[in-house]
Each structure stands twice: as C-alpha cells, then as structure tokens.
N, C-alpha and C. Protein backbone atom coordinates (compact mmCIF):
# COMPACT_ATOMS: atom_id res chain seq x y z
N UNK A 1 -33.46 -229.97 118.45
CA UNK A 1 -32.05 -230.24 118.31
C UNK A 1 -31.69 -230.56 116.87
N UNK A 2 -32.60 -231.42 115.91
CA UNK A 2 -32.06 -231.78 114.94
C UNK A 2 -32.55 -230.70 114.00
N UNK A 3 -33.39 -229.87 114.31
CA UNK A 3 -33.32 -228.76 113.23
C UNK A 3 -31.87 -227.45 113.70
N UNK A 4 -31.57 -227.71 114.70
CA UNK A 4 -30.18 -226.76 115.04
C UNK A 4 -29.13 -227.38 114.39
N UNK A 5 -29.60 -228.43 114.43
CA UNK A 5 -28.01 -228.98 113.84
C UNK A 5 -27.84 -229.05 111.53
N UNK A 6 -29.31 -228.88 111.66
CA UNK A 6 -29.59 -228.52 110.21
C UNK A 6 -28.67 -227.77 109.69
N UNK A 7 -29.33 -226.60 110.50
CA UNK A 7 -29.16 -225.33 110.24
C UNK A 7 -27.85 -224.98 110.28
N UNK A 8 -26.66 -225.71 110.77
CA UNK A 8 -25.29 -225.40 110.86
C UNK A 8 -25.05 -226.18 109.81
N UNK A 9 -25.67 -227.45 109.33
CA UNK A 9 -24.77 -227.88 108.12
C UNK A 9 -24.54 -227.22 106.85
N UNK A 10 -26.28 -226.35 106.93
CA UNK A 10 -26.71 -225.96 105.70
C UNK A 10 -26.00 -224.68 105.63
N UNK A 11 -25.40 -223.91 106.51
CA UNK A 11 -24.43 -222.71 106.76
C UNK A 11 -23.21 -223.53 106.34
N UNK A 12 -22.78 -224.59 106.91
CA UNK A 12 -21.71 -224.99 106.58
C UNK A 12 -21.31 -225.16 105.07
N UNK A 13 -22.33 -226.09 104.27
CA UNK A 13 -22.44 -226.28 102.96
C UNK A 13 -22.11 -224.64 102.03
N UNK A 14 -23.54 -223.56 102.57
CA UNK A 14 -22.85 -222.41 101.85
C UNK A 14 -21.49 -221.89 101.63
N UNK A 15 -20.97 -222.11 103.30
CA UNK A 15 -19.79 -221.14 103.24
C UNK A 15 -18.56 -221.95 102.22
N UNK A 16 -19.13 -223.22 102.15
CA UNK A 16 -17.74 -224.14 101.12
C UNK A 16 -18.00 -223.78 99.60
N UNK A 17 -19.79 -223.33 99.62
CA UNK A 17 -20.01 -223.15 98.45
C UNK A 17 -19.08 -221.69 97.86
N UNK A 18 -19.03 -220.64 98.68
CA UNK A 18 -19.00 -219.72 98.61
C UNK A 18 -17.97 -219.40 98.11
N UNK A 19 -17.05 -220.34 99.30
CA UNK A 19 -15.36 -220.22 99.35
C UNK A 19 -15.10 -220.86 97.73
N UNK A 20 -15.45 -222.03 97.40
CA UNK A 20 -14.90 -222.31 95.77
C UNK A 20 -15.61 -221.86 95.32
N UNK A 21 -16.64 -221.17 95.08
CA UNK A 21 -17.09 -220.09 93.74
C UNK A 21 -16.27 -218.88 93.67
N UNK A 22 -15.64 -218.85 94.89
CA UNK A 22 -14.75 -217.46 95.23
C UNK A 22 -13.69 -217.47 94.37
N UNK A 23 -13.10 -218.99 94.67
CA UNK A 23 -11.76 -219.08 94.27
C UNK A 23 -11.57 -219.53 92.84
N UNK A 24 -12.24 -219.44 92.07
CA UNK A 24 -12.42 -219.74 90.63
C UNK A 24 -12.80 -218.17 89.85
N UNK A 25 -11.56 -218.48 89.13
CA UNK A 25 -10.97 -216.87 88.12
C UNK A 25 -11.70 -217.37 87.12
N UNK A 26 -12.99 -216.31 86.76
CA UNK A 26 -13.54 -216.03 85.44
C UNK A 26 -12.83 -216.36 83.85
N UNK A 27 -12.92 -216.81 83.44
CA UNK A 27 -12.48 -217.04 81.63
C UNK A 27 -13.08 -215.91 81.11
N UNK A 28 -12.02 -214.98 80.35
CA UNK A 28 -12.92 -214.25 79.90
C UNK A 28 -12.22 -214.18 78.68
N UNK A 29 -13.21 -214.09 77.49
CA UNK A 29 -13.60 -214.52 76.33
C UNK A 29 -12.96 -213.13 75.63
N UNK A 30 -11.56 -213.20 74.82
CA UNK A 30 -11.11 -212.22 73.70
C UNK A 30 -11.59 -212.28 72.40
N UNK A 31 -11.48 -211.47 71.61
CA UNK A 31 -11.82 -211.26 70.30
C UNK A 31 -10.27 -211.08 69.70
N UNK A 32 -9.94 -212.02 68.44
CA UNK A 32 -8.94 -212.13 67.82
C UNK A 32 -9.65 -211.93 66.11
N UNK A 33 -8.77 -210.74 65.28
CA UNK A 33 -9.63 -210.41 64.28
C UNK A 33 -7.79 -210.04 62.97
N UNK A 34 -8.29 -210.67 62.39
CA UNK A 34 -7.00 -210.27 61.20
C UNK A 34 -7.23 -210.51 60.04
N UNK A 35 -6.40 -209.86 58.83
CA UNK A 35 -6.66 -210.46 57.43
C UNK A 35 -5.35 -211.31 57.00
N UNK A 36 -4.91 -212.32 55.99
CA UNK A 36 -4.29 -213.56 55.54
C UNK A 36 -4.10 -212.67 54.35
N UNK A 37 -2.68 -212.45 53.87
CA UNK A 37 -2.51 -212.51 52.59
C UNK A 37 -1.49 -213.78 52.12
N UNK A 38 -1.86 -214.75 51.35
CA UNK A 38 -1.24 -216.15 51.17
C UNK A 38 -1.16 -216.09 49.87
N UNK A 39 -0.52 -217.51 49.48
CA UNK A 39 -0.20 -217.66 47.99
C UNK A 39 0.20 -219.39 47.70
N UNK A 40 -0.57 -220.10 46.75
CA UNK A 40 -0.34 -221.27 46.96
C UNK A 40 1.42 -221.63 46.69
N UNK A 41 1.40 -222.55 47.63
CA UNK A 41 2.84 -223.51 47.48
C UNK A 41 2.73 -224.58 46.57
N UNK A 42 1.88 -225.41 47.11
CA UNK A 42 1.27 -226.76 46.42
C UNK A 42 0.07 -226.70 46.46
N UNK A 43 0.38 -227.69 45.30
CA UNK A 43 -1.43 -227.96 44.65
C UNK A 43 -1.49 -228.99 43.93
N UNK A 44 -1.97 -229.89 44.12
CA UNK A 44 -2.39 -231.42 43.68
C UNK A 44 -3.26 -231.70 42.85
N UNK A 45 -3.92 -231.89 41.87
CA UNK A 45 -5.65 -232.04 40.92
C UNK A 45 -5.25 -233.09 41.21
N UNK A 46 -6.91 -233.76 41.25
CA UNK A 46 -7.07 -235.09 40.46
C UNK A 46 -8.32 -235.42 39.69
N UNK A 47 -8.26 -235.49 38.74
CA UNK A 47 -9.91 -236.12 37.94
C UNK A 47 -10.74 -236.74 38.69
N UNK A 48 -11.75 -236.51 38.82
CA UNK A 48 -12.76 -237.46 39.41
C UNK A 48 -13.10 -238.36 38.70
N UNK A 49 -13.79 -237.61 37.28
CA UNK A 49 -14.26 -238.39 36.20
C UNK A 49 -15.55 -239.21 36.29
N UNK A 50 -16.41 -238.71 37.65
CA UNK A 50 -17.31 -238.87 36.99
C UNK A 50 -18.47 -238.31 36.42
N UNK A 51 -17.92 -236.69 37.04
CA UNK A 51 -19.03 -235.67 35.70
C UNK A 51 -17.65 -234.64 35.37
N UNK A 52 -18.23 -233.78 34.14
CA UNK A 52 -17.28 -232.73 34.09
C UNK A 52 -16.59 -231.93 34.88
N UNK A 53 -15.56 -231.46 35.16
CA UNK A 53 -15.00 -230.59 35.94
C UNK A 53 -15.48 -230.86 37.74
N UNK A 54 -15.36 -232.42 37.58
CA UNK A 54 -14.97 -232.83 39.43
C UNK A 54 -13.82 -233.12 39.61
N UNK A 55 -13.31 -232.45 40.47
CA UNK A 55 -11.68 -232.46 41.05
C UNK A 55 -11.15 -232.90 42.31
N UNK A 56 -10.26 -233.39 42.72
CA UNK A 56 -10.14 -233.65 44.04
C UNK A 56 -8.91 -233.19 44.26
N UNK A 57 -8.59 -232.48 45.28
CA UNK A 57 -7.25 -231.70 45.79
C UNK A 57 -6.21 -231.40 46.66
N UNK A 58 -5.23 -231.43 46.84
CA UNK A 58 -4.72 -231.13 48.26
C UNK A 58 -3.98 -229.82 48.15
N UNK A 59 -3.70 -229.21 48.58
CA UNK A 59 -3.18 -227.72 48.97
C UNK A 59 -2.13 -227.31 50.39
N UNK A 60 -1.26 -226.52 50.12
CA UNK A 60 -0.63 -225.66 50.79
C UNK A 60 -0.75 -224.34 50.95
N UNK A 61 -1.04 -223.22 51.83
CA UNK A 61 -0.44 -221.85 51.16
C UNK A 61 0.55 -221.42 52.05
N UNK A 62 1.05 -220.24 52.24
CA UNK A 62 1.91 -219.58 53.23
C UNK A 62 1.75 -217.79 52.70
N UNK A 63 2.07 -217.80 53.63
CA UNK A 63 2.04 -216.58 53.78
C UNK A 63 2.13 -215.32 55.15
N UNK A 64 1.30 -214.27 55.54
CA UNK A 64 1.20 -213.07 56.65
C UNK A 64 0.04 -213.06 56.85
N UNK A 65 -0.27 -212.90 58.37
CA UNK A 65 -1.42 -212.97 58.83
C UNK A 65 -1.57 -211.07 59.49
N UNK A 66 -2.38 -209.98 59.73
CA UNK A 66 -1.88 -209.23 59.69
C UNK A 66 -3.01 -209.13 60.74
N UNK A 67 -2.64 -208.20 62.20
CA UNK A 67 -3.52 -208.37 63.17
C UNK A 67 -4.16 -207.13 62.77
N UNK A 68 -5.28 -206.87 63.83
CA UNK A 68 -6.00 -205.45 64.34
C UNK A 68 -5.08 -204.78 65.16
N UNK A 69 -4.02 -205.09 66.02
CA UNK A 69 -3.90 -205.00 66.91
C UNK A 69 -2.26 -204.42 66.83
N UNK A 70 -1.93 -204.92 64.88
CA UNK A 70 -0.22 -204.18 65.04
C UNK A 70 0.26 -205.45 64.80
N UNK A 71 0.16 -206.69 65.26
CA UNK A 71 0.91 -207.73 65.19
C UNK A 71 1.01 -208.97 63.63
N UNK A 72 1.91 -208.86 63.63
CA UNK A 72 2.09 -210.01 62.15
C UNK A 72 2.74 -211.49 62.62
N UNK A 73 2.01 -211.83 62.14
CA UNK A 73 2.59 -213.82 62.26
C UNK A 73 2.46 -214.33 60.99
N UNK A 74 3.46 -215.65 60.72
CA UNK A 74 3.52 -216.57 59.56
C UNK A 74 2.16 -216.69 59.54
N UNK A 75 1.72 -217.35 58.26
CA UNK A 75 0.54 -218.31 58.50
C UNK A 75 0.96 -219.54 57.35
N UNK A 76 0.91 -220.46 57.70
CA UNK A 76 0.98 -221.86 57.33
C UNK A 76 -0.69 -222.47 56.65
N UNK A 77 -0.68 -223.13 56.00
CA UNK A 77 -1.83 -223.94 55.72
C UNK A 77 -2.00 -224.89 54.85
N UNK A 78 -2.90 -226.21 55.02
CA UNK A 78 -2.85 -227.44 54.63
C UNK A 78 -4.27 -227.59 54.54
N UNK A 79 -4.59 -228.36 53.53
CA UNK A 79 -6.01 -228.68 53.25
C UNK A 79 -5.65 -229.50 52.30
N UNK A 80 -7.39 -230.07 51.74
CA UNK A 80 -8.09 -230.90 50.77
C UNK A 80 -9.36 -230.21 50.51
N UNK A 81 -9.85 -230.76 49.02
CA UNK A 81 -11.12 -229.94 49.06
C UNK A 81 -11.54 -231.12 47.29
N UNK A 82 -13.02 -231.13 47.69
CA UNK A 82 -13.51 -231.76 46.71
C UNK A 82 -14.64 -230.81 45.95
N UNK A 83 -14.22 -230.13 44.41
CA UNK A 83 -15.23 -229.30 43.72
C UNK A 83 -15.05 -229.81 42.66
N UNK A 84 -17.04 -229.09 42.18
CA UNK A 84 -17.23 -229.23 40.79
C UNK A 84 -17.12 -227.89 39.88
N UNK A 85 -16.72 -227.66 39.12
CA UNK A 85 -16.67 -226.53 38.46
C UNK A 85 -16.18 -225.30 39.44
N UNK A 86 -15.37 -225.37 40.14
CA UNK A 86 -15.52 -224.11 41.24
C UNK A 86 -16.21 -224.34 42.43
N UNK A 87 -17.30 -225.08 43.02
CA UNK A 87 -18.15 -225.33 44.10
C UNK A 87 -17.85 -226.29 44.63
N UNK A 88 -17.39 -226.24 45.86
CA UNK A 88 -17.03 -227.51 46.66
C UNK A 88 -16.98 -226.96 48.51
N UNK A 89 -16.62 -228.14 48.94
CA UNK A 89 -16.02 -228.49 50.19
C UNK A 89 -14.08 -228.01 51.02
N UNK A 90 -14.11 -227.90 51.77
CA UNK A 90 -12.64 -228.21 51.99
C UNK A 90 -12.88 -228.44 53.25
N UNK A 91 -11.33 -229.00 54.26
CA UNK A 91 -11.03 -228.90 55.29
C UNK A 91 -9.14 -228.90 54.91
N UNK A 92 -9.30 -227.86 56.35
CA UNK A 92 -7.85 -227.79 56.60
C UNK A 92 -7.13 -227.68 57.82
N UNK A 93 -5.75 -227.25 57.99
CA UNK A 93 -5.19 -226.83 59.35
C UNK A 93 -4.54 -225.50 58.84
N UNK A 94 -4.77 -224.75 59.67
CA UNK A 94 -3.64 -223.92 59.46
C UNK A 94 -2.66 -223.59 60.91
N UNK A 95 -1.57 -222.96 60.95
CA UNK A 95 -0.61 -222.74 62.22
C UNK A 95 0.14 -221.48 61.84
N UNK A 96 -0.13 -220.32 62.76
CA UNK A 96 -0.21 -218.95 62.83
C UNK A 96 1.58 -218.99 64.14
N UNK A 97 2.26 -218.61 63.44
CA UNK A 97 3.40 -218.59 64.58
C UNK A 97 3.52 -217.07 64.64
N UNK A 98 3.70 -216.39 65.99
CA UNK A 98 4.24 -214.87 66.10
C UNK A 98 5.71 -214.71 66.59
N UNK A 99 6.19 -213.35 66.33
CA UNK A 99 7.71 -213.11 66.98
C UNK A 99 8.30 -213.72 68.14
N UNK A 100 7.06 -213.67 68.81
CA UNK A 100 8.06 -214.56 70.13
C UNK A 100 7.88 -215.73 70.33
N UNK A 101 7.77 -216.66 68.53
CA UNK A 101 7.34 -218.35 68.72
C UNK A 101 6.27 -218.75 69.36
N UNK A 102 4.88 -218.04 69.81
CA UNK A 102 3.94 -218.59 69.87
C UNK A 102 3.11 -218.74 68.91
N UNK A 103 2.31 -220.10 69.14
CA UNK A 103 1.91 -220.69 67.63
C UNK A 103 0.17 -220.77 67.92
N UNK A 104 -0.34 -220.84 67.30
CA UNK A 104 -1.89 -221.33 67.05
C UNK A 104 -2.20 -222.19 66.04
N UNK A 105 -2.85 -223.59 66.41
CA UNK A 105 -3.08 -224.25 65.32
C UNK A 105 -4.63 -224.62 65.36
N UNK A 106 -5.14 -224.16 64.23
CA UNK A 106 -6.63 -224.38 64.01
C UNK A 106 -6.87 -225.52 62.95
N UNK A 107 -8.11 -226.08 63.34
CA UNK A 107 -8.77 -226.94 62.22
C UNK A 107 -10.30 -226.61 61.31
N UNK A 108 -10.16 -226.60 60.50
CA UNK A 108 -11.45 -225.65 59.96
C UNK A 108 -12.34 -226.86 58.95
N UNK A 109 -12.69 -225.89 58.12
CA UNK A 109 -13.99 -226.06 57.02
C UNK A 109 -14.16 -225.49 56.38
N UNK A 110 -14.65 -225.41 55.20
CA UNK A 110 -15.44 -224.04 54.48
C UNK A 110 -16.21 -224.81 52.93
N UNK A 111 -16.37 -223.70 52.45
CA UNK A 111 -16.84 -223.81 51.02
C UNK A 111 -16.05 -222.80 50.37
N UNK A 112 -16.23 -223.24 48.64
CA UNK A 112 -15.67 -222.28 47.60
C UNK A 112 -16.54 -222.05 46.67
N UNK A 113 -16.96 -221.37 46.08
CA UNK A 113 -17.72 -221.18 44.73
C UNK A 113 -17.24 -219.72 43.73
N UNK A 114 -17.24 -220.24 42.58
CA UNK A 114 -16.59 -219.22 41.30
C UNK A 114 -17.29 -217.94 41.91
N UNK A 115 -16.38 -216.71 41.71
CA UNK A 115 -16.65 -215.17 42.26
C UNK A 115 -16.52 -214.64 40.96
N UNK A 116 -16.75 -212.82 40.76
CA UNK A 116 -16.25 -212.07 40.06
C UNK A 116 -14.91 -212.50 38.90
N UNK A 117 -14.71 -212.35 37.64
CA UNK A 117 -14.25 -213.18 36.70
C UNK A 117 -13.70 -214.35 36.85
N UNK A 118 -14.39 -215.17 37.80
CA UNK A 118 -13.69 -216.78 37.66
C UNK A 118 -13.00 -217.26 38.79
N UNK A 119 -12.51 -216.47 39.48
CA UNK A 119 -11.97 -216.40 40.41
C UNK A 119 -12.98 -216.90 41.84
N UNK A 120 -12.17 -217.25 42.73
CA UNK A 120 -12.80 -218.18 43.77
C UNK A 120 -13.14 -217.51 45.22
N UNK A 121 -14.18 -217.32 45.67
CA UNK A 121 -14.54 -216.88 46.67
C UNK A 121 -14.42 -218.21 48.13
N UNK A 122 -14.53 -217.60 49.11
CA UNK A 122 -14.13 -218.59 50.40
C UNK A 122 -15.06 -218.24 51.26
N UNK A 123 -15.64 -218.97 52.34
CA UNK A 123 -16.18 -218.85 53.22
C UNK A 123 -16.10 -219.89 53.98
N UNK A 124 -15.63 -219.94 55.39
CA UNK A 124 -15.75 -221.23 56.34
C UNK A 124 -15.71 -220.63 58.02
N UNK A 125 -15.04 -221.44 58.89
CA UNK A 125 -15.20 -221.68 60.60
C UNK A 125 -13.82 -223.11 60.79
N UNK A 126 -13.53 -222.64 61.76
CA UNK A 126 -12.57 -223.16 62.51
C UNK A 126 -12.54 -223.28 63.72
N UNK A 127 -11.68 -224.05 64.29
CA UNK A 127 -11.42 -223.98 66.17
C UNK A 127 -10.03 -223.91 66.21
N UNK A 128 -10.02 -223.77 67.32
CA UNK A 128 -8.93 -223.65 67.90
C UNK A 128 -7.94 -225.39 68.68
N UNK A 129 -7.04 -226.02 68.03
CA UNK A 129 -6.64 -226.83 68.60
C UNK A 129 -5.74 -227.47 69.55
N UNK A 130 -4.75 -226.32 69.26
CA UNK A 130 -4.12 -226.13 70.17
C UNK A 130 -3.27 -224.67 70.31
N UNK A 131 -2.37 -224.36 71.06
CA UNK A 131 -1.34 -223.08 71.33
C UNK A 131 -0.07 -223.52 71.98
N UNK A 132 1.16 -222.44 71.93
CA UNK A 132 1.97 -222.96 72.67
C UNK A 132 2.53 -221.13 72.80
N UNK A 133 2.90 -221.10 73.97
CA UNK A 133 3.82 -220.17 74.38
C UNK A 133 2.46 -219.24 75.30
N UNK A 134 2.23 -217.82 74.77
CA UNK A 134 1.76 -217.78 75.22
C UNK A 134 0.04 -217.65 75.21
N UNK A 135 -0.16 -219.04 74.10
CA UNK A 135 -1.60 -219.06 73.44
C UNK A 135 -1.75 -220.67 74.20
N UNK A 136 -0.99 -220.95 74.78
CA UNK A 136 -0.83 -222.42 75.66
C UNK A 136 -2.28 -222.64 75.84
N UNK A 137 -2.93 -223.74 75.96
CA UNK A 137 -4.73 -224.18 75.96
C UNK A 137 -5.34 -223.02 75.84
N UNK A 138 -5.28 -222.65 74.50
CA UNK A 138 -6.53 -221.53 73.61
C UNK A 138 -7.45 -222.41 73.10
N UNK A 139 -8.60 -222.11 73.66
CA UNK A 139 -9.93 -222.80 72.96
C UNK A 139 -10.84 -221.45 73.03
N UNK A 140 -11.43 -222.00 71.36
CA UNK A 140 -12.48 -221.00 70.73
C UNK A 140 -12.41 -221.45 69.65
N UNK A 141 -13.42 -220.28 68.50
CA UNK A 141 -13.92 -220.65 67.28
C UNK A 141 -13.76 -219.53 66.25
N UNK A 142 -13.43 -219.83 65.44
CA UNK A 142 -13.22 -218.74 64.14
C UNK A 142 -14.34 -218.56 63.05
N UNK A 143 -14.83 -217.37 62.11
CA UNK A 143 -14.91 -217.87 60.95
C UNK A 143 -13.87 -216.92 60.18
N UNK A 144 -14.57 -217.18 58.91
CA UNK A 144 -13.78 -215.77 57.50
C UNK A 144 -14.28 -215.97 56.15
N UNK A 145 -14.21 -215.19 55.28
CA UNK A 145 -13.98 -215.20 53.92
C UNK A 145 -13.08 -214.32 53.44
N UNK A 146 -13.10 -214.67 52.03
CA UNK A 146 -12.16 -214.38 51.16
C UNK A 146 -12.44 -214.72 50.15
N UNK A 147 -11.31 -213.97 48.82
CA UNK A 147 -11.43 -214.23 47.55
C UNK A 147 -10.04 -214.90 46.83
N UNK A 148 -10.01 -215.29 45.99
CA UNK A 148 -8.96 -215.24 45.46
C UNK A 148 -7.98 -214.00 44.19
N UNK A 149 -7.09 -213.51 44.19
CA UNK A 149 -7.11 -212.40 42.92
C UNK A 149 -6.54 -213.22 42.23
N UNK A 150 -5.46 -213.44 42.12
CA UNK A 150 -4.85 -214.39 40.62
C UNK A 150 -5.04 -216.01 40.88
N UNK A 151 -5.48 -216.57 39.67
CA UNK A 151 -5.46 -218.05 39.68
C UNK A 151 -4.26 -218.78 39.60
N UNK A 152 -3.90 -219.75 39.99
CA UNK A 152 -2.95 -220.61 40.11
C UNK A 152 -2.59 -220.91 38.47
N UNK A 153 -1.34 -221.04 38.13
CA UNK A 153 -0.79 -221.25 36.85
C UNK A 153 0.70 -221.31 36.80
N UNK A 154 1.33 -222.62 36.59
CA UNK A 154 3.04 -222.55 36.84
C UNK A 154 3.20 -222.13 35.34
N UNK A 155 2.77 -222.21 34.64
CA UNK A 155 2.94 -222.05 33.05
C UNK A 155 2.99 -220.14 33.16
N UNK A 156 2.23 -219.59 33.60
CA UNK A 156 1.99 -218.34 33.52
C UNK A 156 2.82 -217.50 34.99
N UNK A 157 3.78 -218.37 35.94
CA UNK A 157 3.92 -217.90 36.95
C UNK A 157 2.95 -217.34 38.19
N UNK A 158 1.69 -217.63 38.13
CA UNK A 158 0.73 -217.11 39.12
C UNK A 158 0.70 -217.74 40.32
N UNK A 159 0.37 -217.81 41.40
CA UNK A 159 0.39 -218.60 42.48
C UNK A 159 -0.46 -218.77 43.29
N UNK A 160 -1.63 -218.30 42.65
CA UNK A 160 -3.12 -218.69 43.54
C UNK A 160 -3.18 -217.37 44.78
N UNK A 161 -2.84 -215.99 44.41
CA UNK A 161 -2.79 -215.36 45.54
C UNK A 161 -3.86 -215.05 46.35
N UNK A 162 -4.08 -215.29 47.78
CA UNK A 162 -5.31 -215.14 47.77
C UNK A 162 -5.64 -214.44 49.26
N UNK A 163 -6.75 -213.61 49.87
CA UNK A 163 -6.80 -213.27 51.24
C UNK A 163 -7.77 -213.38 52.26
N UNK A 164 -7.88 -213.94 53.03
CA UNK A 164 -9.17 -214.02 53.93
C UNK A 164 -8.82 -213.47 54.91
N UNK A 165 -10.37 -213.32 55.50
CA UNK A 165 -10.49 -211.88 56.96
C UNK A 165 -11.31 -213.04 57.63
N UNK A 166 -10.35 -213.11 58.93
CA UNK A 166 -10.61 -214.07 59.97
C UNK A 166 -11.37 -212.98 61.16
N UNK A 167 -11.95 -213.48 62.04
CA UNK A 167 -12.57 -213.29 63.46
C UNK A 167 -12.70 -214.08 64.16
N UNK A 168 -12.48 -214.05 65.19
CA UNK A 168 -12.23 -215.36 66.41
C UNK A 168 -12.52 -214.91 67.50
N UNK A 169 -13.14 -215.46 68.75
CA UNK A 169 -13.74 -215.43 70.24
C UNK A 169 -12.23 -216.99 70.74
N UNK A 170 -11.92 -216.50 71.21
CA UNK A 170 -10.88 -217.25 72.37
C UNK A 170 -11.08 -217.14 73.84
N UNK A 171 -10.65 -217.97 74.35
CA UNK A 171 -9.92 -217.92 75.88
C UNK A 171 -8.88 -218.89 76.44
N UNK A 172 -8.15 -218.26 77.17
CA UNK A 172 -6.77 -219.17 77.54
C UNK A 172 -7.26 -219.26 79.06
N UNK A 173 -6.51 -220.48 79.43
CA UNK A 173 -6.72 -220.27 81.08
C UNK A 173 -6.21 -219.71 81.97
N UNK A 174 -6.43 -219.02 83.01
CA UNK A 174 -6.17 -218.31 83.94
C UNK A 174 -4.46 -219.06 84.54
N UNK A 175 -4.05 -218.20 84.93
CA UNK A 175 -2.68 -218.27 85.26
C UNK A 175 -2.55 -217.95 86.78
C-alpha cells in the first residue's frame, strides 16, 4: 500500500514539475551591435601633481549611435577618468534614446592609452541598467573600442571627436 501510494505522489510531483517548466517562456538572448560617433561637450582637468602629466577628469559627449540594423538613437554620456600621460582608467553612464523614446542606460568602464599621432585609443564593457519603453528590464553586457580623431582644444575649435563600436548580448522579459 505504501509503495502505491508513493508512486502517485511521485507522478504527482512530476506532472507539477512539468506543468511549471511548461509554463515558463525561454529568455532568449539578442545581439545589439552599433558604432558612436560623439564629440566632447565638457571637459574638466585637474592636476594631480604628483608626477608629471597626472590628470583627473570629468567628461560629457553627445552625439549618434548608428545601428546594424538601420536604426539611429541620441547617445548621451558622462564619465570620470584618472590618466597619466594618456593611460588611465574611466567609468561612465551613457543613455541611448530612439525615435519612439525608448531609452537604454548603461554603466561601464574602460581604459585609454595614447594611439597613432597622440591621439587616444578606448577600450572597455558595460551593462545594462536599465530601459524604458520598449527596452523596459533589459539586462546584459556590452563591450567596444575606439579612437579618438581630433583632440579637444577650445582655443583651436576641436571637440574631442571621437567613435566607438559597441556589441552587446541582451534580454528583455517575456511579455
């Protein structure tokens, strides 16, 4: 008797198992891939002073984010970054809005070090922090690089123009 009655729980247990593994919609994981052409807004120095050419910084850029896919959005961005001569650290946010007001806001990282005549090369990773519209709870991870072409100079009119090529793995939740 008590192995009959096992045997119905343990049927019972599957079929609940079955039924919520059933009813749970797969996440499935997109690829989001574009290039940034930006240009600084602001830009902050500060001396470190305590070896040559240590700086400490804060930054803006703005600019077009340009998809694979046909699609263009603002791109916004905010950071800090601590280098010596060209080689350093940063972190930032940036917030990607498209035509129909959906936004993406990531938080990143990277490094910089002097490139081809002087000019600044990029490399970092990001996540995803939040979305709204129809990027509403997007979680995933980015990286990119980039270079810079003209250096920043209000004296000379330049504006730090600069472009990075992003790639990203996302997923939003099922609807």
């Amino acid at each position: 008797m008590a192995t009959k009655k096992s045997m119905w729980i343990l049927i019972g247990i599957v079929v609940i198992m079955a039924w919520l593994l059933g009813s749970v919609t797969p996440v499935r994981a997109e690829t989001m891939k574009y290039r940034i052409s930006s240009y600084l807004v602001h830009l902050e120095v500060l001396p470190v002073g305590d070896v040559e050419g240590h700086i400490l910084f804060t930054f803006s850029r703005k600019g077009l984010a340009f998809f694979e896919n046909g699609e263009v959005a603002t791109f916004r961005n905010w950071g800090k970054q601590d280098a010596t001569k060209g080689k350093g650290t940063f972190e930032y946010y940036v917030m990607l809005t498209f035509d129909d007001n959906s936004t993406t806001v990531q938080k990143g990282q990277g490094t910089t070090e002097p490139g081809p005549k002087g000019l600044t090369v990029f490399k970092g990773t990001a996540e995803f922090m939040k979305g709204t519209g129809r990027f509403e709870g997007i979680k995933g991870n980015l990286s990119f690089t980039g270079r810079s072409l003209t250096p920043y100079s209000k004296e000379k009119g330049l504006w730090g123009d600069a472009y990075f090529d992003v790639t990203g793995t996302y997923s939003l939740p099922s609807k």
